[in-house]
N, C-alpha and C. Protein backbone atom coordinates (compact mmCIF):
# COMPACT_ATOMS: atom_id res chain seq x y z
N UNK A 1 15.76 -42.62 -1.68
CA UNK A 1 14.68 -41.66 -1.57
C UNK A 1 15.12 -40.33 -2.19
N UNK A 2 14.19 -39.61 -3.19
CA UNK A 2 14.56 -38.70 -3.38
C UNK A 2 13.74 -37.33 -3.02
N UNK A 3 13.77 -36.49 -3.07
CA UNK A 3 12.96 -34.94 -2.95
C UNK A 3 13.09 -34.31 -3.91
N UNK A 4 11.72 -33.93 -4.86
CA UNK A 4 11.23 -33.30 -5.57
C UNK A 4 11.19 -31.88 -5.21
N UNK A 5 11.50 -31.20 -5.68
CA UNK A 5 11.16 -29.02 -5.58
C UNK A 5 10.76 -28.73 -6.35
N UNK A 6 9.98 -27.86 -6.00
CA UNK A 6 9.63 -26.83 -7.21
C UNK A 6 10.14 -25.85 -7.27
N UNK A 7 10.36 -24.66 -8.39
CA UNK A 7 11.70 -23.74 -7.85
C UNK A 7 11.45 -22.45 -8.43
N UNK A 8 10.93 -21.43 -7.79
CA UNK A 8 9.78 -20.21 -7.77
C UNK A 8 10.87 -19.38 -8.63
N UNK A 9 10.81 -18.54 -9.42
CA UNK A 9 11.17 -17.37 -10.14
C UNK A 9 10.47 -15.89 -9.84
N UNK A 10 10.84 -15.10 -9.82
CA UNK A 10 10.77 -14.04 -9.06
C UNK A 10 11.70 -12.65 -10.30
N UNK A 11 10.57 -11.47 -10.60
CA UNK A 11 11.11 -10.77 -11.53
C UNK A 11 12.02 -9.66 -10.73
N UNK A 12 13.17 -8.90 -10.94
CA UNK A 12 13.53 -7.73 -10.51
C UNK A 12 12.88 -6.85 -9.46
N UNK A 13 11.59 -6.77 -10.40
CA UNK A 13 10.98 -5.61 -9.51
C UNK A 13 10.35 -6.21 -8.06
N UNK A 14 10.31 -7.98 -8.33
CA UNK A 14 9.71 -8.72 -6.87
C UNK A 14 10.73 -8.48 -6.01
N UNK A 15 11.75 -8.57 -7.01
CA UNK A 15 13.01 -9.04 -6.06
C UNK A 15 13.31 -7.36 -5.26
N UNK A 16 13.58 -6.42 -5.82
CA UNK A 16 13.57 -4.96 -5.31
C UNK A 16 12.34 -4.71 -4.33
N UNK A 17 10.83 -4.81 -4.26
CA UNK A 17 10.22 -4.62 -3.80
C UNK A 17 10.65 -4.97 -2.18
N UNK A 18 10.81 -5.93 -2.29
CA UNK A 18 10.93 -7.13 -0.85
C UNK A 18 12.23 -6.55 -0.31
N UNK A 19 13.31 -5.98 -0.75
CA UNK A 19 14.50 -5.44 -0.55
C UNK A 19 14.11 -3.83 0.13
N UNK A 20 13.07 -3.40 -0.73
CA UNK A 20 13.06 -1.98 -0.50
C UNK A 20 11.87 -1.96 0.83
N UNK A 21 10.98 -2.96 0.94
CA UNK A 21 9.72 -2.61 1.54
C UNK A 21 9.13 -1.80 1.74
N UNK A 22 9.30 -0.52 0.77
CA UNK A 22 7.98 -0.18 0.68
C UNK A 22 8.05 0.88 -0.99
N UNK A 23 6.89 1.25 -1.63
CA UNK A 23 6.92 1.46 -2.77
C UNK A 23 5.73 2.29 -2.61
N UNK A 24 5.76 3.43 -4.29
CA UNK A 24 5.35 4.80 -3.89
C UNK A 24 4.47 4.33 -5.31
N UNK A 25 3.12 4.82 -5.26
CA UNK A 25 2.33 5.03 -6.40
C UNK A 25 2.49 6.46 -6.85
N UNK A 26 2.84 7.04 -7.83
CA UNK A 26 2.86 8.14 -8.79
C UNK A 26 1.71 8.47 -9.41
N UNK A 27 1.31 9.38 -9.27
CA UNK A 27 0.47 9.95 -10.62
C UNK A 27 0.83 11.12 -11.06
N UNK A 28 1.11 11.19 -12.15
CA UNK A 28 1.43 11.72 -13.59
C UNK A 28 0.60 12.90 -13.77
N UNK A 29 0.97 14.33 -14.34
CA UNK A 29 0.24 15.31 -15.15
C UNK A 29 -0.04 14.63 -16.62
N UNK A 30 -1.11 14.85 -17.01
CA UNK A 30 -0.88 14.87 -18.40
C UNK A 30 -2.19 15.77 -19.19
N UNK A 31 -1.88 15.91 -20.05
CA UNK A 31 -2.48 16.83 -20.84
C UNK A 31 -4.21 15.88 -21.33
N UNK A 32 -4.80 15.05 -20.79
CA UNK A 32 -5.61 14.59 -21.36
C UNK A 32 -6.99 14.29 -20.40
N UNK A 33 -6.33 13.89 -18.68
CA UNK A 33 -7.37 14.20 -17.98
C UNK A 33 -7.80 15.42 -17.25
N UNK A 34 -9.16 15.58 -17.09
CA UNK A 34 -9.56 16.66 -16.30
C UNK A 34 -9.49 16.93 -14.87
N UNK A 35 -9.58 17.80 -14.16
CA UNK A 35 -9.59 17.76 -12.78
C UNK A 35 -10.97 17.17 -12.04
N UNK A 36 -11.63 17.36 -12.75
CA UNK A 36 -13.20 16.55 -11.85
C UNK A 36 -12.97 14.76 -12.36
N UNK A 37 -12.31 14.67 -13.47
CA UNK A 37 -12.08 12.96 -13.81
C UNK A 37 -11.02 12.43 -12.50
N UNK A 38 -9.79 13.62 -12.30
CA UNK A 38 -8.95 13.09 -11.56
C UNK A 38 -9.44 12.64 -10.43
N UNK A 39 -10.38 13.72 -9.60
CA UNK A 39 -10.55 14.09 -8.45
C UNK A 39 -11.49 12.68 -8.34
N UNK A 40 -12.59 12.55 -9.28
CA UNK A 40 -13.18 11.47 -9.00
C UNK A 40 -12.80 9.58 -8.81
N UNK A 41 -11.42 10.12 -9.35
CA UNK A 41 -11.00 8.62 -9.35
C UNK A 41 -10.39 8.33 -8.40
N UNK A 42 -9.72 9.71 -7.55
CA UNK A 42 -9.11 9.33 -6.24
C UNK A 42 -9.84 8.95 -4.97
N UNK A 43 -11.04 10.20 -5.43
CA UNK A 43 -12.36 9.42 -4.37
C UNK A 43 -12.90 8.02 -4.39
N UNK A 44 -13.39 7.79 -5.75
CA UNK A 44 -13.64 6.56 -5.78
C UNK A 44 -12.90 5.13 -5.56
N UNK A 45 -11.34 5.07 -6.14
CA UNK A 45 -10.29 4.12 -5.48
C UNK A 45 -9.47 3.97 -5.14
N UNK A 46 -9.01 5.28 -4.06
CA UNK A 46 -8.01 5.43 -2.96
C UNK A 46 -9.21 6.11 -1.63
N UNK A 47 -9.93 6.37 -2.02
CA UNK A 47 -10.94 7.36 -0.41
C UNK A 47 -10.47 8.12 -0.29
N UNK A 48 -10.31 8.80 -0.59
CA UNK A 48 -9.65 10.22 -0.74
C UNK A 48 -10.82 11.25 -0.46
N UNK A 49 -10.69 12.25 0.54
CA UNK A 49 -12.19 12.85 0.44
C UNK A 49 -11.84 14.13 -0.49
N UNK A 50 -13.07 14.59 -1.04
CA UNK A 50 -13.06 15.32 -2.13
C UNK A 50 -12.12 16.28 -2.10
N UNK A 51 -11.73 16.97 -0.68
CA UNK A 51 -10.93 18.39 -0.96
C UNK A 51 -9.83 17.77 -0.65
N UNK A 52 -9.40 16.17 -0.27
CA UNK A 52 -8.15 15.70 -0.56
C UNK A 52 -7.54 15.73 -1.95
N UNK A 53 -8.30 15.17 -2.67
CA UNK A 53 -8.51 14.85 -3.88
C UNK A 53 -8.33 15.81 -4.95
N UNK A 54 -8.49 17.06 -4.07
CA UNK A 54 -8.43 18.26 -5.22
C UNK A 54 -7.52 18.41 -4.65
N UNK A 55 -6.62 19.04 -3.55
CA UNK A 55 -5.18 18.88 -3.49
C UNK A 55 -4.12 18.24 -4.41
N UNK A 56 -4.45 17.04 -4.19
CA UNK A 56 -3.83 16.47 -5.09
C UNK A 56 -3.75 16.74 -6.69
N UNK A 57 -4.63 16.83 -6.96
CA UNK A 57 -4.40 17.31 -8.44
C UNK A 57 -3.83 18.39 -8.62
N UNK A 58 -4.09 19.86 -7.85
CA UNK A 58 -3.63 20.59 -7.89
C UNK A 58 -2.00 20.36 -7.84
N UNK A 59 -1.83 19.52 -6.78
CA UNK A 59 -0.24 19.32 -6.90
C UNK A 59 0.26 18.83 -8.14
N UNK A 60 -0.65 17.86 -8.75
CA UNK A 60 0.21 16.79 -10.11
C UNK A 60 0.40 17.95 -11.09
N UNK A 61 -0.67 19.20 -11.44
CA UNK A 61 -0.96 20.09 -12.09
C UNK A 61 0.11 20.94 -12.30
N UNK A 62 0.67 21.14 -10.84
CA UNK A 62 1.93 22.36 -10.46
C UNK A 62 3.28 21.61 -10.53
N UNK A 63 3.14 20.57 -9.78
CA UNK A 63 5.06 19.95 -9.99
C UNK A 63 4.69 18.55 -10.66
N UNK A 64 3.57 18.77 -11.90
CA UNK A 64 4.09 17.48 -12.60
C UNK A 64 3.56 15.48 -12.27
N UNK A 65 4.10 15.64 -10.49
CA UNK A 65 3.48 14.10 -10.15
C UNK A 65 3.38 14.79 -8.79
N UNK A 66 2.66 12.97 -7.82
CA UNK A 66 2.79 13.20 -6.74
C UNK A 66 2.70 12.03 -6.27
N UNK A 67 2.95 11.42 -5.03
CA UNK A 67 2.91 10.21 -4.70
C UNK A 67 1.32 10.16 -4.12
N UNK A 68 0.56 9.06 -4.18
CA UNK A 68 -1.00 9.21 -3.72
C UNK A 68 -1.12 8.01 -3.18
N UNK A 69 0.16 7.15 -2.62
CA UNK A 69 -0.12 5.82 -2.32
C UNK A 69 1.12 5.40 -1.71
N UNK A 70 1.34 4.62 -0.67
CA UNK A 70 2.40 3.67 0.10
C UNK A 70 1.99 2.41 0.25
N UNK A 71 2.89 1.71 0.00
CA UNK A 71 2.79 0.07 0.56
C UNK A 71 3.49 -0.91 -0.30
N UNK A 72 3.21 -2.09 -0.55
CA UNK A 72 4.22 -2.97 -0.94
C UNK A 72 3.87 -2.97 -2.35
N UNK A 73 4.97 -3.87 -3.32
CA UNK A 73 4.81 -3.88 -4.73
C UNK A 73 3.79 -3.82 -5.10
N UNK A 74 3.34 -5.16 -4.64
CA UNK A 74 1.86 -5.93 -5.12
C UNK A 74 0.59 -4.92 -4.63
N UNK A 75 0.56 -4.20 -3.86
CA UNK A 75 -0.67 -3.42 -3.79
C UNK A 75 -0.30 -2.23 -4.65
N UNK A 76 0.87 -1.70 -4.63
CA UNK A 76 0.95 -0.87 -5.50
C UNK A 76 0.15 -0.79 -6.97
N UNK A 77 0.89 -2.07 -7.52
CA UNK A 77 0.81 -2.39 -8.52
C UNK A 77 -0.75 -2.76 -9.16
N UNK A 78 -1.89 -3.08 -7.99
CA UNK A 78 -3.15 -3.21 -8.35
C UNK A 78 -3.68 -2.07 -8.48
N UNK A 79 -3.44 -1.50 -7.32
CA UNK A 79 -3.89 0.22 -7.97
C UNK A 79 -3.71 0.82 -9.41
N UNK A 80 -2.21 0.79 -9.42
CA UNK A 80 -1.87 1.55 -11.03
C UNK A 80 -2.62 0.77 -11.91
N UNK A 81 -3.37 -0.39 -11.86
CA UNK A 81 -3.43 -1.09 -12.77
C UNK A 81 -5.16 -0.53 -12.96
N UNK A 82 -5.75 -0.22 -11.29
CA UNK A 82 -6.99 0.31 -11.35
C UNK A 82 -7.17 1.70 -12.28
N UNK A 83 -6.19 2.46 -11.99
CA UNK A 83 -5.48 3.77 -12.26
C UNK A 83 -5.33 4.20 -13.54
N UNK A 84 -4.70 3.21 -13.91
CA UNK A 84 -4.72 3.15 -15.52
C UNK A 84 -6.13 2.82 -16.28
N UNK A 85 -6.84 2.08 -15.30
CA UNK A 85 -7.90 1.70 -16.47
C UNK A 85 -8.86 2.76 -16.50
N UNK A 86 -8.94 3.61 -15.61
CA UNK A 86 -9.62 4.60 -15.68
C UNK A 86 -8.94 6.05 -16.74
N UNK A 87 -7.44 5.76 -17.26
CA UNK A 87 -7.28 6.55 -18.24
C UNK A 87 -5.88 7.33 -17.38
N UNK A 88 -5.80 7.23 -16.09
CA UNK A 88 -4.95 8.21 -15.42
C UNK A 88 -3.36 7.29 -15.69
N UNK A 89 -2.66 8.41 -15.96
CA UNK A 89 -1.08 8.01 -15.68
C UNK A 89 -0.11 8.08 -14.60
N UNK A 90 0.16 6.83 -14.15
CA UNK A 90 0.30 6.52 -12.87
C UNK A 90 1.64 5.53 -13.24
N UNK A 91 2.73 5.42 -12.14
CA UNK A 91 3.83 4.94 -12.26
C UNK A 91 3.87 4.29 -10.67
N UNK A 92 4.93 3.14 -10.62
CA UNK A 92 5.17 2.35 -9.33
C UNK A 92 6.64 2.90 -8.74
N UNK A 93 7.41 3.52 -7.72
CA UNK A 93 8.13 3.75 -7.57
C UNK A 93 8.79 3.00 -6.35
């Protein structure tokens, strides 16, 4: 009798995620979005209420980034991916 496996692969950053448990969404200054684009994207896909939202930018504005998100790789990682498509620069930490 024998037993068949299948045998899962797993990249760095899976492998760090699960090590670190827990991971920081970034967003980025950059010279290309506006503050009512920013503000609206945090409202719309993080809930962020509006004068959260302007905080925040104000912060990315003054030191550059800020973290706008906690939790594991994989949610991280759908966000930035939301994040990005809306034009914003956003990093997984």
């Amino acid at each position: 009798m024998s037993v068949q496996t299948e045998q899962e692969t797993f990249t760095l950053d899976e492998l760090l995620a699960v090590v670190k448990g827990s991971n920081r969404l970034i967003l980025w200054n950059d010279e290309i979005n506006t503050f009512d684009h920013v503000i609206d994207c945090l409202v719309k896909h993080l809930q962020y209420s509006e004068s959260q939202a302007e905080q925040i930018a104000w912060k990315v504005h003054n030191e550059g980034k800020c973290a706008v998100l906690e939790g594991s790789f994989t949610e991280m990682e759908v966000y930035r991916k939301i994040l990005k498509s809306e034009g914003l620069t956003v990093s997984v930490e």
